[in-house]
C-alpha atoms as a PDB file:
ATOM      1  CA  UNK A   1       0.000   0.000   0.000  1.00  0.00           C
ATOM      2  CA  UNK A   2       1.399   3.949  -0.851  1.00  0.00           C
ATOM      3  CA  UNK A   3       0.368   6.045   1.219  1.00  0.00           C
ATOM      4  CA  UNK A   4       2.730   8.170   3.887  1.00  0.00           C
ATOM      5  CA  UNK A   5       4.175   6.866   6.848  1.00  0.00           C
ATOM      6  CA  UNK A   6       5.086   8.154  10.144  1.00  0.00           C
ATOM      7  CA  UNK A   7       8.237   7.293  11.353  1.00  0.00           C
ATOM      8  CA  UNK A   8      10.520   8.775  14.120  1.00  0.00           C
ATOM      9  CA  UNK A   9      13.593  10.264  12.467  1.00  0.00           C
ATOM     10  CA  UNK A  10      14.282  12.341   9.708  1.00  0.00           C
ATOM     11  CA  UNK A  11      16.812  10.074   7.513  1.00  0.00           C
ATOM     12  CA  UNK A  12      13.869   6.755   7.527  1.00  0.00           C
ATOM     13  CA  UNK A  13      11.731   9.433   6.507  1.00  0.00           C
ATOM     14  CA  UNK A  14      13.385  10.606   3.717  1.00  0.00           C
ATOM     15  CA  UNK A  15      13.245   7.163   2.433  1.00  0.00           C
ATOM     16  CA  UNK A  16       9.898   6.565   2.745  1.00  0.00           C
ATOM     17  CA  UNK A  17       7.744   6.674  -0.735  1.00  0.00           C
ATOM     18  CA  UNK A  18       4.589   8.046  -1.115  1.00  0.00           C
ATOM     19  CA  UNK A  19       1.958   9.189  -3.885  1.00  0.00           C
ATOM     20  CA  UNK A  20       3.501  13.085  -4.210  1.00  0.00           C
ATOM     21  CA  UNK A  21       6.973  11.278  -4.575  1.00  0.00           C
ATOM     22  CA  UNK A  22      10.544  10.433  -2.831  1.00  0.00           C
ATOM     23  CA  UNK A  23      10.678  12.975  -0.275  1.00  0.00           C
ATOM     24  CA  UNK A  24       6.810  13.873   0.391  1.00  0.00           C
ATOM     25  CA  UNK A  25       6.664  12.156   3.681  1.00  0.00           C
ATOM     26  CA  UNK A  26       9.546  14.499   4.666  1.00  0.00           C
ATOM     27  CA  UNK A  27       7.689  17.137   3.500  1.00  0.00           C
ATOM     28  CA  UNK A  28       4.380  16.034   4.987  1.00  0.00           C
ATOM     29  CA  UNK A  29       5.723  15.460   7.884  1.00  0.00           C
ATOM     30  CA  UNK A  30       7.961  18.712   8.629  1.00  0.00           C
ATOM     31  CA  UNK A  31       5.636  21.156   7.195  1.00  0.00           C
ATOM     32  CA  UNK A  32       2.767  20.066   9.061  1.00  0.00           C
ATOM     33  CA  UNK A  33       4.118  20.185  12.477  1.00  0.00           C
ATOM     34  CA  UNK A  34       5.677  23.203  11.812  1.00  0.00           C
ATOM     35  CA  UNK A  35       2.396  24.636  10.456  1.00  0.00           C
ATOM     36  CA  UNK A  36       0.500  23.223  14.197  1.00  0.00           C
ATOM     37  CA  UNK A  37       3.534  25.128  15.713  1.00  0.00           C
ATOM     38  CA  UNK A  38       3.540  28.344  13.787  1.00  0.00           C
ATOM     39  CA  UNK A  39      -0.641  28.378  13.472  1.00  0.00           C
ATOM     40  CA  UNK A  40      -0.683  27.965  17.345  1.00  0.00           C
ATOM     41  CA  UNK A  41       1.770  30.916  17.899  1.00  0.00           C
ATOM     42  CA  UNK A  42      -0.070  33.016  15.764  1.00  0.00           C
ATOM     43  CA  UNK A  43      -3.662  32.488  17.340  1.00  0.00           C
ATOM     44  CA  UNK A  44      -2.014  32.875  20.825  1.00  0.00           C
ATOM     45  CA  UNK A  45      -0.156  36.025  19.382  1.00  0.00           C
ATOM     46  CA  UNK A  46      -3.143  37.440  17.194  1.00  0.00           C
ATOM     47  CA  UNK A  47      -4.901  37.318  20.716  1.00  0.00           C
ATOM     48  CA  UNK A  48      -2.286  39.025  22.687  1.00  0.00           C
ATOM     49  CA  UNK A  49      -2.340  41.648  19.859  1.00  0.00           C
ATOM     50  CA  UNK A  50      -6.105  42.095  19.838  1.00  0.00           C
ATOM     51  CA  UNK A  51      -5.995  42.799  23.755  1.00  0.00           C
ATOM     52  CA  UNK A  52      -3.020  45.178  23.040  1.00  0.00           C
ATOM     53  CA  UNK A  53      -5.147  47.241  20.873  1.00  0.00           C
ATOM     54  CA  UNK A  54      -8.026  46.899  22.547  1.00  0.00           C
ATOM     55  CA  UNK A  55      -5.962  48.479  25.446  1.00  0.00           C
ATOM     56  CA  UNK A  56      -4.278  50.622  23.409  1.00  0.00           C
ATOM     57  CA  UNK A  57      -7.480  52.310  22.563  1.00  0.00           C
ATOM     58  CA  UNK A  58      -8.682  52.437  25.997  1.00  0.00           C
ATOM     59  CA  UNK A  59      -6.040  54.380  27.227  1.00  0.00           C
ATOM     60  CA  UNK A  60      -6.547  56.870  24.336  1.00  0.00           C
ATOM     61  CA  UNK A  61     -10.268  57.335  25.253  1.00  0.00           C
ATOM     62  CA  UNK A  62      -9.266  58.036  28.885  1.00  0.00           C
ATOM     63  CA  UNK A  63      -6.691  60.318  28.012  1.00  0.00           C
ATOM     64  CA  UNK A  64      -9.251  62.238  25.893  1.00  0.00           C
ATOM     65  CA  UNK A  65     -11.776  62.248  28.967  1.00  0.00           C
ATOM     66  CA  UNK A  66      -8.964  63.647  31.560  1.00  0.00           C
ATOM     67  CA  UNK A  67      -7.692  66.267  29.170  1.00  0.00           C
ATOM     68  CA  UNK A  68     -11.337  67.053  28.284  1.00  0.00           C
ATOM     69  CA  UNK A  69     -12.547  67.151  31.988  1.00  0.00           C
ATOM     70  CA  UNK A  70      -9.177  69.587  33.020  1.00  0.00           C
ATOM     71  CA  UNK A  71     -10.088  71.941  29.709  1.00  0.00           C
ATOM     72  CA  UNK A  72     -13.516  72.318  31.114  1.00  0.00           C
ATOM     73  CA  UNK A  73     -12.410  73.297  34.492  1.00  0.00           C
ATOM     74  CA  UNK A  74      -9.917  75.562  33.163  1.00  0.00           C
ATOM     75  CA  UNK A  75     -12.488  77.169  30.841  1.00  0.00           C
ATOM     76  CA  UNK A  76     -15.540  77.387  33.484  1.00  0.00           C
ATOM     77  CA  UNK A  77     -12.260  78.824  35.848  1.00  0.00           C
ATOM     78  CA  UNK A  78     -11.857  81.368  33.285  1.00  0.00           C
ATOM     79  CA  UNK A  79     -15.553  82.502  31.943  1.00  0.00           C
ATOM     80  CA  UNK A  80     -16.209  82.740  35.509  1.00  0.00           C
ATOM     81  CA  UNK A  81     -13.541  85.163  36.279  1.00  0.00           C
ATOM     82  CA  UNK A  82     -15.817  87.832  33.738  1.00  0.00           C
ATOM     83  CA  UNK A  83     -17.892  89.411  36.421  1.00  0.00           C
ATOM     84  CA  UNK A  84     -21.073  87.480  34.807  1.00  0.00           C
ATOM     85  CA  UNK A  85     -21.263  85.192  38.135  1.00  0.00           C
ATOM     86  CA  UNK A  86     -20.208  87.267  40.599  1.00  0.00           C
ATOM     87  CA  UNK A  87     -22.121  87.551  44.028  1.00  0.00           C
ATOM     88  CA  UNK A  88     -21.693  90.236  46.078  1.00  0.00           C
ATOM     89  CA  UNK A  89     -21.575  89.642  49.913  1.00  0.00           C
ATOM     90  CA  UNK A  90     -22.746  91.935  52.513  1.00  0.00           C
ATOM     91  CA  UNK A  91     -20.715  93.446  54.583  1.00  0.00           C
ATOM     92  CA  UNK A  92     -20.227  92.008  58.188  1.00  0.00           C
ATOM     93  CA  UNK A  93     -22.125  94.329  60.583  1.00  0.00           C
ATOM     94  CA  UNK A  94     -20.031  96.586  62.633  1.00  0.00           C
ATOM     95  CA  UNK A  95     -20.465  98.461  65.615  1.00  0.00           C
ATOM     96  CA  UNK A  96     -23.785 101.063  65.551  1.00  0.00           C
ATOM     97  CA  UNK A  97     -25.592  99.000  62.678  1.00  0.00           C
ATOM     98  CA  UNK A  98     -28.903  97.856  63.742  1.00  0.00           C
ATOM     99  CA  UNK A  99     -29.968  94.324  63.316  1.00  0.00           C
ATOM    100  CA  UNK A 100     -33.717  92.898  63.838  1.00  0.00           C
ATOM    101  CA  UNK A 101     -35.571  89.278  62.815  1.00  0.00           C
ATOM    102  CA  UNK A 102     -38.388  88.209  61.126  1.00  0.00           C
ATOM    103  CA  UNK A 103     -38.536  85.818  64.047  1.00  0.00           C
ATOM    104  CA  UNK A 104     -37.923  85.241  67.495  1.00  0.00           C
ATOM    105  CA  UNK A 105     -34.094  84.507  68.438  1.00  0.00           C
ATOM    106  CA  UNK A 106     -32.286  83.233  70.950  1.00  0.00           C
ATOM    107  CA  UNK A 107     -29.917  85.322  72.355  1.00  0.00           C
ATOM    108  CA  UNK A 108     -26.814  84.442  75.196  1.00  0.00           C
ATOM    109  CA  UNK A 109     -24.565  86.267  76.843  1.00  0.00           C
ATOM    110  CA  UNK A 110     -21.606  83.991  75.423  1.00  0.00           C
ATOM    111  CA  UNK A 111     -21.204  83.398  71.771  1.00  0.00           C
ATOM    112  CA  UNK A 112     -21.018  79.906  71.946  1.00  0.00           C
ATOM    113  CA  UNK A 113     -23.948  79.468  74.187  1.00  0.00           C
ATOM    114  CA  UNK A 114     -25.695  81.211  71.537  1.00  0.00           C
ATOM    115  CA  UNK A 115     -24.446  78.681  68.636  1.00  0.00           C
ATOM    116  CA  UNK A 116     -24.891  75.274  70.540  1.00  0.00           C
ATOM    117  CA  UNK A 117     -28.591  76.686  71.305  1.00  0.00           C
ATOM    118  CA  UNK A 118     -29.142  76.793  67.721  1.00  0.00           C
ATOM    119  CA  UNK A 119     -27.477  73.840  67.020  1.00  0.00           C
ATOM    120  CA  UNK A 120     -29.732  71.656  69.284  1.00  0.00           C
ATOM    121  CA  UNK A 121     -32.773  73.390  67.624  1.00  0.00           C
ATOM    122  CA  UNK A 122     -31.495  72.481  64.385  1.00  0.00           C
ATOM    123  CA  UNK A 123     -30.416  68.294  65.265  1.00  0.00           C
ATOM    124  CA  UNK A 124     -34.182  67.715  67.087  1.00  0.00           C
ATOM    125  CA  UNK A 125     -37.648  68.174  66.283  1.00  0.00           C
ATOM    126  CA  UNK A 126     -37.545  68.164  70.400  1.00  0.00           C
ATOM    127  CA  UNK A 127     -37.099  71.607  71.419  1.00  0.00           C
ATOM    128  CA  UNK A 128     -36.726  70.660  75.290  1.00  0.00           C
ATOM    129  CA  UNK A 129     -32.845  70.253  75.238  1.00  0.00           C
ATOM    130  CA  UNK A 130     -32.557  73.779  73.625  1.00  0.00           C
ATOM    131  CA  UNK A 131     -34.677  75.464  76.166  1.00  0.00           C
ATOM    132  CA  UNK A 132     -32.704  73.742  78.993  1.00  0.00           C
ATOM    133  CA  UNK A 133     -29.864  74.380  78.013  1.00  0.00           C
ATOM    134  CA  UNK A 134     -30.829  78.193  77.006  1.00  0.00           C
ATOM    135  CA  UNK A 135     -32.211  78.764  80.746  1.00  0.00           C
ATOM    136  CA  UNK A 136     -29.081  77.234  82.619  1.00  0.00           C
ATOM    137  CA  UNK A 137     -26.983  79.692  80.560  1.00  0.00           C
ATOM    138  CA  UNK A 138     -29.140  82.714  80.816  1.00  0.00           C
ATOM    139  CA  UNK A 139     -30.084  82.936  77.224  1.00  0.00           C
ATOM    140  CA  UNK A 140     -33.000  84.975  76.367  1.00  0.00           C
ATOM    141  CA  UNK A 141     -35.733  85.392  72.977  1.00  0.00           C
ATOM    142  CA  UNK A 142     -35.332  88.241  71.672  1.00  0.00           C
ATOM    143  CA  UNK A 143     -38.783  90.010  69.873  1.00  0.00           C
ATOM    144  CA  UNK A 144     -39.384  89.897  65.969  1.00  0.00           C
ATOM    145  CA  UNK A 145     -39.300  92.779  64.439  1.00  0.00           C
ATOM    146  CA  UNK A 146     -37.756  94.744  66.796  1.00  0.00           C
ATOM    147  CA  UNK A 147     -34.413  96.889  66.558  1.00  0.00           C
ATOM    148  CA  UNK A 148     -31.422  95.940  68.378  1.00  0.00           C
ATOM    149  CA  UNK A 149     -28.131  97.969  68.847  1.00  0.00           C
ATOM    150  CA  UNK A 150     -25.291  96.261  67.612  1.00  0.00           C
ATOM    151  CA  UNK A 151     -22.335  96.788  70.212  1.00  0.00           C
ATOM    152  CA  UNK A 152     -19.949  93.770  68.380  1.00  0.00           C
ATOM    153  CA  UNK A 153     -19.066  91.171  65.323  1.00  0.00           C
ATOM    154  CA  UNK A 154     -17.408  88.181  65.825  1.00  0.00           C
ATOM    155  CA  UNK A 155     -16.138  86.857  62.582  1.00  0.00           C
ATOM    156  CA  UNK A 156     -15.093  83.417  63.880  1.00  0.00           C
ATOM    157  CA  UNK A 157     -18.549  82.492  65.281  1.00  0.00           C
ATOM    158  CA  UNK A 158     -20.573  84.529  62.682  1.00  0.00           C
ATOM    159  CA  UNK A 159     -22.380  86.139  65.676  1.00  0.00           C
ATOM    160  CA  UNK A 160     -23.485  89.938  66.735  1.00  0.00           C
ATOM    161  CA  UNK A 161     -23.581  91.270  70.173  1.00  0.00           C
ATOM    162  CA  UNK A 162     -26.962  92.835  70.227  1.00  0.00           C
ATOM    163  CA  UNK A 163     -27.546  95.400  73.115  1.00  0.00           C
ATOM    164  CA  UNK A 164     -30.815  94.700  74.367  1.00  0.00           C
ATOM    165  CA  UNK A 165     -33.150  96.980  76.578  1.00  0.00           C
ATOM    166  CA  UNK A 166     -32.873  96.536  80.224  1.00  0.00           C
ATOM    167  CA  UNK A 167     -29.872  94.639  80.272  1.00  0.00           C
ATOM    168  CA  UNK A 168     -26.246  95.168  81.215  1.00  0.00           C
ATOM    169  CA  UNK A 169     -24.487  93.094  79.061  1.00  0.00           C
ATOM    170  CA  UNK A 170     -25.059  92.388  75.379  1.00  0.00           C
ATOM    171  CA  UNK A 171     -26.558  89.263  74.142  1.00  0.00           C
ATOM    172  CA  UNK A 172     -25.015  87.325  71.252  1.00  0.00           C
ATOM    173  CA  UNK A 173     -27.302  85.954  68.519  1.00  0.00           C
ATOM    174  CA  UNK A 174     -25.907  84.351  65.208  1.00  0.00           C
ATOM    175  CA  UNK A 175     -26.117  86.544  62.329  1.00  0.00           C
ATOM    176  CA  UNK A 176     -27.629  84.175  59.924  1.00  0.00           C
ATOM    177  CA  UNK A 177     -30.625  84.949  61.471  1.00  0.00           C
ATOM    178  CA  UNK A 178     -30.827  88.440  61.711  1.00  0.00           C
ATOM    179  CA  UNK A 179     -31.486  91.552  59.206  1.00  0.00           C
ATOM    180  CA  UNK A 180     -28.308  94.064  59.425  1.00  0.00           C
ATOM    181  CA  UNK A 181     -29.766  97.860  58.759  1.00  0.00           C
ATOM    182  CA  UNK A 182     -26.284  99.362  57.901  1.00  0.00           C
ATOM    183  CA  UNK A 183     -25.680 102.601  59.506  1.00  0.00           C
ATOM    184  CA  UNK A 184     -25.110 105.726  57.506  1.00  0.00           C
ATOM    185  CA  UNK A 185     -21.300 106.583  57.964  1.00  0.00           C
ATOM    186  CA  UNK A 186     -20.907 109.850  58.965  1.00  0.00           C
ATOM    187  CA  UNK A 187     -20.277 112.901  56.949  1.00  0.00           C
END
């Protein structure tokens, strides 16, 4: 029977005959394990270069989105800077102004008294632990819609020391709260 042969070495295949001739065993033999090897590599290669690319691409899209994201900034940054957006804030109160509420405020003669009371108003829908504490530190309300006297600002509590009728001392009451009538500065 002709037909091809597999044997072990090289020189008994060169002797082997076949339909295609003398040496087609050899070649049947080398060029088909070299084509498993070389088809192998280049599936396992074409694969690594698809995921290259793939991530290649990926990198250029977030590169895009961080350059695009930093322009925007810098360009918002910029238009901004035009006067278009600007708010104006008032001016602290000072010393003389007159400040009143559409409400009733708590007042205390210490700044931070004043702050935790509002604070504990603020945390709970129970108002008992701000009037506690408000009574053991001598706070008092002070009437809506009534003028007070500013006698001092404090800038790091945000909180005016409003001189209130009958009293010694001024009472401080945070300025969120209250309506600053600036005083006319004098001529």
């Amino acid at each position: 029977m002709l037909g091809v042969s597999y044997v072990s070495t090289p020189a008994a295949m060169s002797l082997t005959a076949g339909p295609f001739g003398v040496n087609a065993g050899v070649l049947f033999a080398k060029c088909g394990t070299a084509a498993r090897r070389t088809g192998d590599r280049r599936l396992v290669g074409s694969g690594k270069m698809l995921f290259r690319a793939l991530l290649g691409c990926v990198r250029v899209v977030v590169l895009f989105a961080v350059v695009g994201v930093i322009s925007y900034v810098i360009f918002d940054n910029l238009r901004s800077g035009d006067g278009r957006t600007k708010t104006s804030m008032p001016p602290p109160p000072k010393a003389g102004d007159l400040a009143s509420s559409n409400d009733n405020v708590v007042a205390c003669p210490v700044a931070e008294d004043a702050l935790k009371v509002i604070n504990l108003l603020r945390s709970s829908t129970d108002r008992q632990p701000a009037a506690s504490y408000s009574v053991e530190h001598g706070c008092t309300v002070l009437s809506k819609l009534k003028d007070y006297k500013i006698e001092a600002y404090s800038t790091r509590y945000g909180a005016a020391c409003l001189q209130v009728p009958g009293r010694k001392q001024c009472y401080w009451a945070s300025a969120d709260v209250l309506t600053i009538k600036q005083s006319s500065p004098p001529p």
